[in-house]
N, C-alpha and C. Protein backbone atom coordinates (compact mmCIF):
# COMPACT_ATOMS: atom_id res chain seq x y z
N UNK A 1 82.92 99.39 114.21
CA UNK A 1 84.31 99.81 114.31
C UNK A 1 84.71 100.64 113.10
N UNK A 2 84.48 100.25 111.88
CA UNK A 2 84.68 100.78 110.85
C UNK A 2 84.26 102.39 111.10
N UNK A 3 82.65 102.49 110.99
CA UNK A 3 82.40 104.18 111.40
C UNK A 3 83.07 104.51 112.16
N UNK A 4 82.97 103.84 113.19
CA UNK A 4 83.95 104.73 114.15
C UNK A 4 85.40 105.20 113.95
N UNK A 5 86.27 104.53 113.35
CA UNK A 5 87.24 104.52 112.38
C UNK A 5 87.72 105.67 111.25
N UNK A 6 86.37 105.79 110.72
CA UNK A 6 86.09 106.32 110.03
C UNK A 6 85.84 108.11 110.33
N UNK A 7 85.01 108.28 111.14
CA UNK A 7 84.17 109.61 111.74
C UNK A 7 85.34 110.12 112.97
N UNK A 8 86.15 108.98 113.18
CA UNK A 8 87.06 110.12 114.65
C UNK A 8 88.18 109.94 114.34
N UNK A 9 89.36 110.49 114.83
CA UNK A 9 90.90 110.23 114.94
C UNK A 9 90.83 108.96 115.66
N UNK A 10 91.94 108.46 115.12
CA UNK A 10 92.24 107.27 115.44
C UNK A 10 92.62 107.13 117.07
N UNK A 11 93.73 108.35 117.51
CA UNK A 11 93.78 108.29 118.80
C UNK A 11 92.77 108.55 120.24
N UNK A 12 91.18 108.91 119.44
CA UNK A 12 90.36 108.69 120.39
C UNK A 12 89.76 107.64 120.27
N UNK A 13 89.73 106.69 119.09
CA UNK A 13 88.84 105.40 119.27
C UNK A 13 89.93 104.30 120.26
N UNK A 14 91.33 104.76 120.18
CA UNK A 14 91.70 104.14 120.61
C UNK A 14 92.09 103.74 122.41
N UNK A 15 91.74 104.98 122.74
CA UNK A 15 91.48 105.66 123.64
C UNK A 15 89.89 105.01 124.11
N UNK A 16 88.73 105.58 123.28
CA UNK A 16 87.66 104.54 124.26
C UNK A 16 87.51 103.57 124.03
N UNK A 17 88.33 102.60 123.34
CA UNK A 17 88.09 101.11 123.09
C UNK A 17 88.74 99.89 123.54
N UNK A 18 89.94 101.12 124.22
CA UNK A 18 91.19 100.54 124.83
C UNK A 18 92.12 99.84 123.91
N UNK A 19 92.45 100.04 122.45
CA UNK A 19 93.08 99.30 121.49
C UNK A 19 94.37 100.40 121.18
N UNK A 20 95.57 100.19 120.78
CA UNK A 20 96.77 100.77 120.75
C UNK A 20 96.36 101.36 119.35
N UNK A 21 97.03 102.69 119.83
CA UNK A 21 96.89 103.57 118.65
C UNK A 21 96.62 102.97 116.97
N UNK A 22 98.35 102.32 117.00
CA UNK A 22 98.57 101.00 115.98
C UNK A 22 97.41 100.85 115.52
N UNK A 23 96.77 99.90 115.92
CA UNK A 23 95.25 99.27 115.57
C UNK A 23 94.29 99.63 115.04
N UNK A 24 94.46 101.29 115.67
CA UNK A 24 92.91 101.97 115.85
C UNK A 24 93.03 102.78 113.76
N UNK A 25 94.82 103.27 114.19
CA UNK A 25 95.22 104.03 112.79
C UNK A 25 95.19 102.88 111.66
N UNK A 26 95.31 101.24 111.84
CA UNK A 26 95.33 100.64 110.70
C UNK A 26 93.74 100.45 110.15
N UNK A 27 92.53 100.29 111.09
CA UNK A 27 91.07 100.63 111.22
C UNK A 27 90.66 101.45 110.16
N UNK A 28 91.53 102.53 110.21
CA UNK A 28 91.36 104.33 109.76
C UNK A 28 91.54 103.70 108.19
N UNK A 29 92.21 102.99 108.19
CA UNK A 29 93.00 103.09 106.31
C UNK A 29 92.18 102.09 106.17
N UNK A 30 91.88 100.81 106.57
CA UNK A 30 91.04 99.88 106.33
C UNK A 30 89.49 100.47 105.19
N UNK A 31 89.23 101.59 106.46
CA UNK A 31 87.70 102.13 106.51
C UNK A 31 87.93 103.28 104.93
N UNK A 32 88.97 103.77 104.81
CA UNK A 32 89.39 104.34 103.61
C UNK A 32 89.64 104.00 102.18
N UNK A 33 89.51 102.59 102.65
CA UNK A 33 90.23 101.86 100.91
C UNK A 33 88.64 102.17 100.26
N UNK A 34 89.09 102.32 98.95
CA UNK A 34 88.57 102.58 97.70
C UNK A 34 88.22 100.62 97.42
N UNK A 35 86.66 100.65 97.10
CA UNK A 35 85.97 99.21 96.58
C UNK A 35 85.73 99.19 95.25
N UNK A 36 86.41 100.07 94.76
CA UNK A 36 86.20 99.95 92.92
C UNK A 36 86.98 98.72 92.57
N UNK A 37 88.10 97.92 92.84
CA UNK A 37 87.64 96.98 92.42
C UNK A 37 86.73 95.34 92.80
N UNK A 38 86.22 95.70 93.77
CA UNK A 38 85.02 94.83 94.33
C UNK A 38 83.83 95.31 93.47
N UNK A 39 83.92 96.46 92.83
CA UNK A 39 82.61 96.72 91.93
C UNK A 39 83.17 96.54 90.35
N UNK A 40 84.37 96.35 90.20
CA UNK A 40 84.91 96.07 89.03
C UNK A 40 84.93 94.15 88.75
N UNK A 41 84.67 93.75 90.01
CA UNK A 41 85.00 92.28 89.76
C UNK A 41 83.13 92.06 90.04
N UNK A 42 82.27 92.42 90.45
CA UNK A 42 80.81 92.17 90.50
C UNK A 42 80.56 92.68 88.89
N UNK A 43 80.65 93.80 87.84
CA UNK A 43 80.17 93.86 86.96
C UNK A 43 80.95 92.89 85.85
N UNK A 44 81.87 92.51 86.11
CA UNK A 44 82.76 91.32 84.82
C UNK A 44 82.59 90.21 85.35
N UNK A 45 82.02 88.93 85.19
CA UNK A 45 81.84 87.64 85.37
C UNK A 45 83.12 86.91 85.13
């Protein structure tokens, strides 16, 4: 879901997955967040 999320507009995943736009566009930002600090909390103990 994520790639997919990721690689198309939101209004066609939502479209072949059958999930409301809503869903598909919150997917989109999900798949966008920045993990610096998931790599900021793995290098500090």
């Amino acid at each position: 879901m994520l790639a997919l999320a990721t690689d198309l507009p939101a209004a066609v995943v939502a479209t072949q997955l059958g999930l409301t736009a809503q869903t598909t566009s919150r997917w989109a930002q999900f798949s966008q967040r920045d993990s610096i600090e998931y790599i900021v909390a793995r290098t500090n103990p």
